[in-house]
PDB file of N, CA and C in Angstrom:
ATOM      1  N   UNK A   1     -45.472 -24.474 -67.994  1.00  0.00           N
ATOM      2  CA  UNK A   1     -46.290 -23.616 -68.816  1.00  0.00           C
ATOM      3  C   UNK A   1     -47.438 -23.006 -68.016  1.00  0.00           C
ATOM      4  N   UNK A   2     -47.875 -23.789 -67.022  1.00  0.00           N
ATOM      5  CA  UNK A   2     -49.158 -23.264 -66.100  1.00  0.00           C
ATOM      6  C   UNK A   2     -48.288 -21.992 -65.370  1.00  0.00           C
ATOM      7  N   UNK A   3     -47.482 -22.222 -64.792  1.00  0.00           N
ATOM      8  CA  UNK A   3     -46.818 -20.652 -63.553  1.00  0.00           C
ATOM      9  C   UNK A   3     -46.683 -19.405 -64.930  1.00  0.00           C
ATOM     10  N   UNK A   4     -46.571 -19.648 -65.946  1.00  0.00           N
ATOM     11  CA  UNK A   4     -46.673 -18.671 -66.845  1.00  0.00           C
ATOM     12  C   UNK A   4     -47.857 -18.397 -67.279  1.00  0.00           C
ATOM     13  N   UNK A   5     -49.006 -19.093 -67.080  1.00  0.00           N
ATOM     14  CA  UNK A   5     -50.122 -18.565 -67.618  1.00  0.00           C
ATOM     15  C   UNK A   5     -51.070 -17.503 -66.510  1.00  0.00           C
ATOM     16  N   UNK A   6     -50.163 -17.984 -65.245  1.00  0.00           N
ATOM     17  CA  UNK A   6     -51.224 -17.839 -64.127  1.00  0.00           C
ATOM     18  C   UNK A   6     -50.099 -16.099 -63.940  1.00  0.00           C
ATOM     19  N   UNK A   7     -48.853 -16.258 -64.006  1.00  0.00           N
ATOM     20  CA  UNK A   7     -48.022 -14.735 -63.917  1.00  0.00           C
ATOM     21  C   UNK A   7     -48.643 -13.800 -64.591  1.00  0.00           C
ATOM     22  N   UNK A   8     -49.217 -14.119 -66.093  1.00  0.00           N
ATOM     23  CA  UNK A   8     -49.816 -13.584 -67.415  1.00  0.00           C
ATOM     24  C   UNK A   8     -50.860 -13.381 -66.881  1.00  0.00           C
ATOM     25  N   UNK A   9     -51.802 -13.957 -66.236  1.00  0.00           N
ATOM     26  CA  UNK A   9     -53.026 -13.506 -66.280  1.00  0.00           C
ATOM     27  C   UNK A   9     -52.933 -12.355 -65.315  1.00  0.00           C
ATOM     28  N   UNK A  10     -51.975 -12.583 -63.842  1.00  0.00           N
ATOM     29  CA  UNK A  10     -52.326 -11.689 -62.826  1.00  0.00           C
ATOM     30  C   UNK A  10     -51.805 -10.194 -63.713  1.00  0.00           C
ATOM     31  N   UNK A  11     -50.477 -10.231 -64.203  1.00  0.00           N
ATOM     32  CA  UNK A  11     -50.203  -8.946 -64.379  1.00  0.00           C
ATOM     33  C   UNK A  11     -51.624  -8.529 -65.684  1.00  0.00           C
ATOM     34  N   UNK A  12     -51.960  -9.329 -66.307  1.00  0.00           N
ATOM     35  CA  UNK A  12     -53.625  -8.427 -67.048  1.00  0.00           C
ATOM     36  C   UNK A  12     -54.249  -8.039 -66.048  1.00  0.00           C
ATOM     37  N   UNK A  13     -54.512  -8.505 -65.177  1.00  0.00           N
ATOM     38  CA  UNK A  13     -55.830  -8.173 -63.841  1.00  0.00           C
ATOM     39  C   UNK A  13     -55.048  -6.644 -63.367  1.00  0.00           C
ATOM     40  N   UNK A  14     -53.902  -6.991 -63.354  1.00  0.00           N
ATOM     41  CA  UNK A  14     -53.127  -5.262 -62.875  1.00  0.00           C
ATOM     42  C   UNK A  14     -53.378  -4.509 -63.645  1.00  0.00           C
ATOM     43  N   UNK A  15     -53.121  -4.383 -65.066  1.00  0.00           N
ATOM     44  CA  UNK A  15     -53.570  -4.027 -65.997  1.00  0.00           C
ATOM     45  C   UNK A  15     -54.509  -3.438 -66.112  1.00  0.00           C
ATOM     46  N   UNK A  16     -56.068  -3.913 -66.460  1.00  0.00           N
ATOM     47  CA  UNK A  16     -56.872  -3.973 -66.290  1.00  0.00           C
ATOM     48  C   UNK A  16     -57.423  -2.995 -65.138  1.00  0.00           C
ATOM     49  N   UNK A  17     -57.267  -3.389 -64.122  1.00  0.00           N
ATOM     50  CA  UNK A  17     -57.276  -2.367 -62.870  1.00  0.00           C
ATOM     51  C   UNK A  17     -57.052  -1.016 -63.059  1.00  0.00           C
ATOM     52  N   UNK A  18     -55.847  -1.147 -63.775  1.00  0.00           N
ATOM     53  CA  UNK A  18     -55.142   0.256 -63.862  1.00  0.00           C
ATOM     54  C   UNK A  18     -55.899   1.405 -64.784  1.00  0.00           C
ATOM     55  N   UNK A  19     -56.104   0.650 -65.967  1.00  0.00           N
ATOM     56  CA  UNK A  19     -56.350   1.360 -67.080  1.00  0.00           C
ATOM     57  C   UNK A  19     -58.436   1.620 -66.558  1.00  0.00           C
ATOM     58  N   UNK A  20     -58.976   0.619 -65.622  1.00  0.00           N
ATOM     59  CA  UNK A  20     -60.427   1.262 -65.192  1.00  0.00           C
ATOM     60  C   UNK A  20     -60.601   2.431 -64.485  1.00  0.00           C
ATOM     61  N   UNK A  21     -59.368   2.421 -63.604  1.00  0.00           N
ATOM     62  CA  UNK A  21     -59.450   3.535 -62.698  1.00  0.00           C
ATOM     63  C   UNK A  21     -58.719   4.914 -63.608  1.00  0.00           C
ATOM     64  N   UNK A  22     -57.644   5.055 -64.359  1.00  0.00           N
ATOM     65  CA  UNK A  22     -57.840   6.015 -65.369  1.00  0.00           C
ATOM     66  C   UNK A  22     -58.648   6.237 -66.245  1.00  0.00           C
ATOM     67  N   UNK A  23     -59.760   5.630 -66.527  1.00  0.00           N
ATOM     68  CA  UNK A  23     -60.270   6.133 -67.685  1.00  0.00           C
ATOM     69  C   UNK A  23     -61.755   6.297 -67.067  1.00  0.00           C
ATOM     70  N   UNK A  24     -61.593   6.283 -65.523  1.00  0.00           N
ATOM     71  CA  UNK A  24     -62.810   6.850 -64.533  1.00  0.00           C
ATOM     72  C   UNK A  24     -64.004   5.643 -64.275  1.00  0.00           C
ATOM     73  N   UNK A  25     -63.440   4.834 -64.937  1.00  0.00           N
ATOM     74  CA  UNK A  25     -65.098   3.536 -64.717  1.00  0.00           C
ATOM     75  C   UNK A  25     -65.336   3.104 -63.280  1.00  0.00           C
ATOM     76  N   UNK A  26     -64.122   3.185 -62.691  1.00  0.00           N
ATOM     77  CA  UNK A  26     -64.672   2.962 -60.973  1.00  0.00           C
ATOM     78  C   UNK A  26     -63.968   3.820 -60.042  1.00  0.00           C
ATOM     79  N   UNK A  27     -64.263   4.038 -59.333  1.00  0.00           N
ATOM     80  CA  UNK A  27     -63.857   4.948 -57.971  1.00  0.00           C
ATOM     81  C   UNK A  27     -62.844   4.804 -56.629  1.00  0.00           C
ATOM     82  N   UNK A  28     -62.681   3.329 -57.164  1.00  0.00           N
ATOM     83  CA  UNK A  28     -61.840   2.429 -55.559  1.00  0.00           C
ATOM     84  C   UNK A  28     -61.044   2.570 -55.362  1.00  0.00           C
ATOM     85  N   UNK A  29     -60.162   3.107 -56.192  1.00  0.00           N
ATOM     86  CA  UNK A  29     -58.883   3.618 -55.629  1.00  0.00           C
ATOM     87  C   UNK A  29     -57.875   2.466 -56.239  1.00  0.00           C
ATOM     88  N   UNK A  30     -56.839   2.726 -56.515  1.00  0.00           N
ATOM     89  CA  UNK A  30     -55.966   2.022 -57.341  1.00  0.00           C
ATOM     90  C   UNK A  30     -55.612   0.713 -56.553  1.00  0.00           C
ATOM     91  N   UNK A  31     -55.437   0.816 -55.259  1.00  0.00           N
ATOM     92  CA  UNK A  31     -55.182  -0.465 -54.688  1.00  0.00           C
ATOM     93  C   UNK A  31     -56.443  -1.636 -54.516  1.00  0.00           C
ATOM     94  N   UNK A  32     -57.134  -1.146 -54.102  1.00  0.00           N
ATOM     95  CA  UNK A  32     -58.604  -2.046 -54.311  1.00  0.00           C
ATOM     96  C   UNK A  32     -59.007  -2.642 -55.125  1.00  0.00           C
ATOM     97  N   UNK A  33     -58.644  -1.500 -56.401  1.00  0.00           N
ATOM     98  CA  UNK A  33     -58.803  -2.225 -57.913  1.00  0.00           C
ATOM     99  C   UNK A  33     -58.258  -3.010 -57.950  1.00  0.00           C
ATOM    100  N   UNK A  34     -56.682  -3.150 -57.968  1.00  0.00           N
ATOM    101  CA  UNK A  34     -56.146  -3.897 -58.140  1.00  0.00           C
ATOM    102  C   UNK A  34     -56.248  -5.323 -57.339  1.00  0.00           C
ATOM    103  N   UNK A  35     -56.834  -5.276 -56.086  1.00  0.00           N
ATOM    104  CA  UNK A  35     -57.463  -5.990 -55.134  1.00  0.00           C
ATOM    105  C   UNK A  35     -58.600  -7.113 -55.913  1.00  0.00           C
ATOM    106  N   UNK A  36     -59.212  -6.574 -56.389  1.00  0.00           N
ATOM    107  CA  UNK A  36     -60.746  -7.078 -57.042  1.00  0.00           C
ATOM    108  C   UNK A  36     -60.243  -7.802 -58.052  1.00  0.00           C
ATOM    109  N   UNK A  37     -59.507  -7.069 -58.674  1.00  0.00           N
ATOM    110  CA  UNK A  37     -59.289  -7.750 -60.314  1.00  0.00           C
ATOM    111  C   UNK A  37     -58.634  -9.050 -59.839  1.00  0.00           C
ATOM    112  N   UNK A  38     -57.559  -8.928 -59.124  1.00  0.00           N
ATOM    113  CA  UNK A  38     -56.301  -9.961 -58.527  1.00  0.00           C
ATOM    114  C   UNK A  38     -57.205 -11.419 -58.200  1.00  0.00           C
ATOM    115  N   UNK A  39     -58.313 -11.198 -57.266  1.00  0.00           N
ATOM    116  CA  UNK A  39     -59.280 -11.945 -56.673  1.00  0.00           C
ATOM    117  C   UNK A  39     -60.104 -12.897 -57.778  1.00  0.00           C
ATOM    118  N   UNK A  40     -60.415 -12.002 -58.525  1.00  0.00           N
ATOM    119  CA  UNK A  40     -61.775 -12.567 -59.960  1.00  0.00           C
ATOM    120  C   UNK A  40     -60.916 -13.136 -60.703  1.00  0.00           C
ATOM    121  N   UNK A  41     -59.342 -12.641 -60.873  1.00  0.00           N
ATOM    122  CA  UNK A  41     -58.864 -14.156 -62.049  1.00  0.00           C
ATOM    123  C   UNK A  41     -58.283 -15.070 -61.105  1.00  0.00           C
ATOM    124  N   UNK A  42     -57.707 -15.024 -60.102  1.00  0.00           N
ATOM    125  CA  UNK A  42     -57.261 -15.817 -59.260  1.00  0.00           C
ATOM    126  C   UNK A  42     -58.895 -17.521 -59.134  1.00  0.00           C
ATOM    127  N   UNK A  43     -59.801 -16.461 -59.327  1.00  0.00           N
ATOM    128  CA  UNK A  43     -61.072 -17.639 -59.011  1.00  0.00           C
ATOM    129  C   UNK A  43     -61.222 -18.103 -60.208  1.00  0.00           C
ATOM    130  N   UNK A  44     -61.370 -17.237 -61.647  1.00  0.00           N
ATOM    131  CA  UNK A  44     -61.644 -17.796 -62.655  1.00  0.00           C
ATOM    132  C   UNK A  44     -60.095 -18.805 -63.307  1.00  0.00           C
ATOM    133  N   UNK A  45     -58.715 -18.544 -62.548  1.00  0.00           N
ATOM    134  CA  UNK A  45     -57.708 -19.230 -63.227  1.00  0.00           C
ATOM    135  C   UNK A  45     -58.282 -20.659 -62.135  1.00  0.00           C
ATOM    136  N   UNK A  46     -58.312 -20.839 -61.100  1.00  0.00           N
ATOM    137  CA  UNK A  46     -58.536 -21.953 -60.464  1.00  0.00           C
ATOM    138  C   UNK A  46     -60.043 -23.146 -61.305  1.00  0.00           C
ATOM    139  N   UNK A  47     -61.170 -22.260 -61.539  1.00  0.00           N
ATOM    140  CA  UNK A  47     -61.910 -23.072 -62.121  1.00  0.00           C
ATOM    141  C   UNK A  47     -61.863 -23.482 -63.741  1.00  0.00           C
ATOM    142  N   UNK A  48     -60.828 -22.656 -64.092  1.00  0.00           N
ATOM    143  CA  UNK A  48     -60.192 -23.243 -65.404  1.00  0.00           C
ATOM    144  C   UNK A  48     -59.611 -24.248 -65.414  1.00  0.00           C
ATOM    145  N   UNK A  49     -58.510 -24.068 -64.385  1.00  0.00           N
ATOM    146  CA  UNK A  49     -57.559 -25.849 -64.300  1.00  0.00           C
ATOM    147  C   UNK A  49     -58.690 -26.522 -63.650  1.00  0.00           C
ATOM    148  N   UNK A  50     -59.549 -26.320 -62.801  1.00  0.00           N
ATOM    149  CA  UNK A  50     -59.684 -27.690 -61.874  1.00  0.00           C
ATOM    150  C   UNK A  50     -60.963 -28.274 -63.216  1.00  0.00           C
ATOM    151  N   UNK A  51     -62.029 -27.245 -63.067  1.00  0.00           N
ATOM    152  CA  UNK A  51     -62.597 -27.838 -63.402  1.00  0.00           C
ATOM    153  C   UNK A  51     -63.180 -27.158 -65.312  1.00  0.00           C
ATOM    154  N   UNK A  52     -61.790 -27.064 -65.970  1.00  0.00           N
ATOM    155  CA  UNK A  52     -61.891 -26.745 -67.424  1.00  0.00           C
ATOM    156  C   UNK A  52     -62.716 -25.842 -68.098  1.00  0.00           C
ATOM    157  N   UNK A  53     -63.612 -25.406 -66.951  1.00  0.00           N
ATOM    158  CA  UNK A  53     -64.397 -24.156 -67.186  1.00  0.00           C
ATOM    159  C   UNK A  53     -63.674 -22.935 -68.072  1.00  0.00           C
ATOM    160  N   UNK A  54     -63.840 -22.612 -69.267  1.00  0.00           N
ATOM    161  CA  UNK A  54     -63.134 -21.381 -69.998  1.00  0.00           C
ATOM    162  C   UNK A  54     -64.214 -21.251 -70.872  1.00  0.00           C
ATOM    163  N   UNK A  55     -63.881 -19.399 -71.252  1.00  0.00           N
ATOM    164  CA  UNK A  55     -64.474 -18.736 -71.896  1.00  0.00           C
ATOM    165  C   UNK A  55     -63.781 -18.773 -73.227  1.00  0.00           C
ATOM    166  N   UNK A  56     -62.512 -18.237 -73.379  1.00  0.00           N
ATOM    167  CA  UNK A  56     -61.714 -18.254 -74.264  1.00  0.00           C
ATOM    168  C   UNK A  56     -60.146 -18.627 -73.903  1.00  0.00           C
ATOM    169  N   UNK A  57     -59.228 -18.464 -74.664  1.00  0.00           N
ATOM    170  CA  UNK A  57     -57.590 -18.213 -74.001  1.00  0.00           C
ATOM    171  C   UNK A  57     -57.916 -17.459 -72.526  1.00  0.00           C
ATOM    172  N   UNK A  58     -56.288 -17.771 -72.026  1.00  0.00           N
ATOM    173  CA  UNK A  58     -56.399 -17.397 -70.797  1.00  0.00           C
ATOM    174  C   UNK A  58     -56.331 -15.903 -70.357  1.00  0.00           C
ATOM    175  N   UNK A  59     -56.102 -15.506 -71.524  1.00  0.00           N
ATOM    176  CA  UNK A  59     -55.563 -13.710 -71.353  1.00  0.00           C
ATOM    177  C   UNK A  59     -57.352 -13.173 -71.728  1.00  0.00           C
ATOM    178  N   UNK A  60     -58.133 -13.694 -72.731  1.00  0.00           N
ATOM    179  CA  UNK A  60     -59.146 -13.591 -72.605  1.00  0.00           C
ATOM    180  C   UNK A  60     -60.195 -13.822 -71.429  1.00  0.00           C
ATOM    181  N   UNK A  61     -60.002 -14.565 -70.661  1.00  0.00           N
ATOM    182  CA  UNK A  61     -60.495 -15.082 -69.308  1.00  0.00           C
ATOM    183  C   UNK A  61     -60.284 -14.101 -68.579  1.00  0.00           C
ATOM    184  N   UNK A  62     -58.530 -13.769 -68.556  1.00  0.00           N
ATOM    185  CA  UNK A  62     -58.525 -12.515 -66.963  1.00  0.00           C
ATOM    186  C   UNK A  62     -58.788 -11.226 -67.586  1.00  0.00           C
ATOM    187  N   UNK A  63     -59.183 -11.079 -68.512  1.00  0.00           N
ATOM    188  CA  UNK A  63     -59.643  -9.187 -69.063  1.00  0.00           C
ATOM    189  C   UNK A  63     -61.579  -9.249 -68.794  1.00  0.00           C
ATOM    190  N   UNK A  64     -61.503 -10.373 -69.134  1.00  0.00           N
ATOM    191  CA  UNK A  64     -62.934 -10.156 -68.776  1.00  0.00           C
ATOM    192  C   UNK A  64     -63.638 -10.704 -67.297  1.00  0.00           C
ATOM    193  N   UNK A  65     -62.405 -11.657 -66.844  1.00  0.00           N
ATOM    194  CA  UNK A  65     -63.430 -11.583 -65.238  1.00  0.00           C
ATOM    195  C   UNK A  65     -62.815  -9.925 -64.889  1.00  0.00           C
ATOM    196  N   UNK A  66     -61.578 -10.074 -64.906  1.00  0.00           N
ATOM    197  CA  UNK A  66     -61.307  -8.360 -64.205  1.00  0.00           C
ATOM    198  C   UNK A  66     -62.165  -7.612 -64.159  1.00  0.00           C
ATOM    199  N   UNK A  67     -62.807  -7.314 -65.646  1.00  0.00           N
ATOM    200  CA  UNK A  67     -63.745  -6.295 -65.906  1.00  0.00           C
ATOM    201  C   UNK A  67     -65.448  -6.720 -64.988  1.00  0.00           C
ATOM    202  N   UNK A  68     -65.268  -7.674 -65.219  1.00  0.00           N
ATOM    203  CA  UNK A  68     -66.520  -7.762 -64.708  1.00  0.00           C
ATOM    204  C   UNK A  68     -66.580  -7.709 -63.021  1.00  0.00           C
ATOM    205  N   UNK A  69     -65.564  -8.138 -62.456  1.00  0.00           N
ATOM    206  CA  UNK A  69     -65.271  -8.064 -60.920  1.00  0.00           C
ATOM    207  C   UNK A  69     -65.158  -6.322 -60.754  1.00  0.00           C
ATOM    208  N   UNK A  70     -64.586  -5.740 -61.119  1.00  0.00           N
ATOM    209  CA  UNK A  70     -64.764  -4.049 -60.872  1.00  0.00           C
ATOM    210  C   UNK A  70     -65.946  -3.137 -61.357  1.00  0.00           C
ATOM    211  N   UNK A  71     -66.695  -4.085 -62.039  1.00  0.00           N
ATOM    212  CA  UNK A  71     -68.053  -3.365 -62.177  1.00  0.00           C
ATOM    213  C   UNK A  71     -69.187  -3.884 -61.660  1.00  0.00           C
ATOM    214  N   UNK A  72     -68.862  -5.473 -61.188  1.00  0.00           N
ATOM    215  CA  UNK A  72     -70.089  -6.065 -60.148  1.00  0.00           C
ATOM    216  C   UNK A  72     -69.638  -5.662 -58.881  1.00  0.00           C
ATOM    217  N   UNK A  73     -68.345  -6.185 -58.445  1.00  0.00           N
ATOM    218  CA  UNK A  73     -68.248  -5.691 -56.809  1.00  0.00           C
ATOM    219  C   UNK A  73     -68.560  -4.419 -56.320  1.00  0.00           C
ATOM    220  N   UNK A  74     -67.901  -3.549 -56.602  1.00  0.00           N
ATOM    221  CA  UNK A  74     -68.590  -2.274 -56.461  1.00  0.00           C
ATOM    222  C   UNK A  74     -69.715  -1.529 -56.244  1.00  0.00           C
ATOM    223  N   UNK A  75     -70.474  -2.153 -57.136  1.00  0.00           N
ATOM    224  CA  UNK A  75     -72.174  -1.900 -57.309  1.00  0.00           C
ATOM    225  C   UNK A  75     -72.443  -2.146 -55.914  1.00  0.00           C
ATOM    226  N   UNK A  76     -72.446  -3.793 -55.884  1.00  0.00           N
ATOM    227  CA  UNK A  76     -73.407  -4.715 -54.494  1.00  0.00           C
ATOM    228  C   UNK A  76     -72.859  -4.032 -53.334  1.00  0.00           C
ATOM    229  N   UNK A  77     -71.400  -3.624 -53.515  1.00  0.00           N
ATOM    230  CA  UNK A  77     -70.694  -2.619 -51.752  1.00  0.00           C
ATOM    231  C   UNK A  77     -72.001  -1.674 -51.577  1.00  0.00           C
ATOM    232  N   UNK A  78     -72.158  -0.922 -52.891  1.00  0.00           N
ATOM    233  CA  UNK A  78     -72.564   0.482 -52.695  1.00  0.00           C
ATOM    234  C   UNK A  78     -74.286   0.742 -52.410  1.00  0.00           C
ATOM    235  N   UNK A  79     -74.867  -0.770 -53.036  1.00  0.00           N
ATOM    236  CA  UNK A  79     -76.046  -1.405 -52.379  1.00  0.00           C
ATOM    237  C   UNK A  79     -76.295  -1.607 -51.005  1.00  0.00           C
ATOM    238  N   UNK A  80     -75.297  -2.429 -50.795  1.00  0.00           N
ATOM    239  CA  UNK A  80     -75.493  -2.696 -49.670  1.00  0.00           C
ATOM    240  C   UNK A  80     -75.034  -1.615 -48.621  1.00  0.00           C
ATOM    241  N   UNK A  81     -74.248  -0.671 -48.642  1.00  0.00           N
ATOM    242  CA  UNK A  81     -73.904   0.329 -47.953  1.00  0.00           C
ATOM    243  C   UNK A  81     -75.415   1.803 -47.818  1.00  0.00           C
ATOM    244  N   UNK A  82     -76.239   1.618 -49.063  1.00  0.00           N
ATOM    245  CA  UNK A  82     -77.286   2.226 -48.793  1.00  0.00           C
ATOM    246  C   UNK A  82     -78.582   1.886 -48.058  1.00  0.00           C
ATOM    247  N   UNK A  83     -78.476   0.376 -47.923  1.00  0.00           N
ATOM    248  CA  UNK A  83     -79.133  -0.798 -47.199  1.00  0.00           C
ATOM    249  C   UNK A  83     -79.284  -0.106 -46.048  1.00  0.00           C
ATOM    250  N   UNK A  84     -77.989  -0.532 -45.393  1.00  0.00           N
ATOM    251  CA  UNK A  84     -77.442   0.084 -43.983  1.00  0.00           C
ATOM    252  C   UNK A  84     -77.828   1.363 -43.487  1.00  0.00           C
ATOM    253  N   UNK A  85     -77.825   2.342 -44.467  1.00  0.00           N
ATOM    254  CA  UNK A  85     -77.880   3.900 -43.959  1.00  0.00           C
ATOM    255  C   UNK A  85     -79.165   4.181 -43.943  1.00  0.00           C
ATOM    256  N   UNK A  86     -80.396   3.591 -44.749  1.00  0.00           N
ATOM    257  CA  UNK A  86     -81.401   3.501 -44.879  1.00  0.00           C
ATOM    258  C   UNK A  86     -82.321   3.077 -42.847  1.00  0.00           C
ATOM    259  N   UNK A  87     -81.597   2.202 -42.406  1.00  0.00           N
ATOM    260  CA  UNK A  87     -82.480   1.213 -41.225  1.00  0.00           C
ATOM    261  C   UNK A  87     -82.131   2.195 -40.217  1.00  0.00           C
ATOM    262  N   UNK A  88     -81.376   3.232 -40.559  1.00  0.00           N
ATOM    263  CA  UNK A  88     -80.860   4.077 -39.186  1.00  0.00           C
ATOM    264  C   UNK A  88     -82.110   4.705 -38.637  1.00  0.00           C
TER     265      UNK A  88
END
């Protein structure tokens, strides 16, 4: 039942990905997205089993780290990329 929850969650994180970058909320390009999202449930499915940490169901878990991984990562890149251009 776990290899099915963890298949379920990744294809939401694809999901998810997909439908941010059509409907314009981030800029990264479809593979990246899909990159980020893949990453944030992959961390939030691990601290669910190990250590029982949950928000809600598991399909609830990967829609909302997804979401939140493509609208935090992004930001701090684009921070920190003005950081940089700034010390020149």
């Amino acid at each position: 039942m776990v290899l099915f929850t963890f298949f379920g969650s990744i294809f939401i994180a694809v999901v998810v990905a997909i439908l941010f970058e059509r409907m314009g909320i981030t800029r990264n390009g479809y593979a990246m997205s899909i990159l980020i999202a893949l990453g944030a449930v992959v961390v939030l499915f691990f601290l669910r089993s190990l250590f029982h940490l949950r928000i809600g169901s598991p399909g609830l878990d990967a829609i909302i780290g997804a979401s939140a991984a493509l609208i935090l990562i992004p930001m701090g890149a684009a921070r920190g990329r003005g950081r940089r251009n700034r010390r020149r």
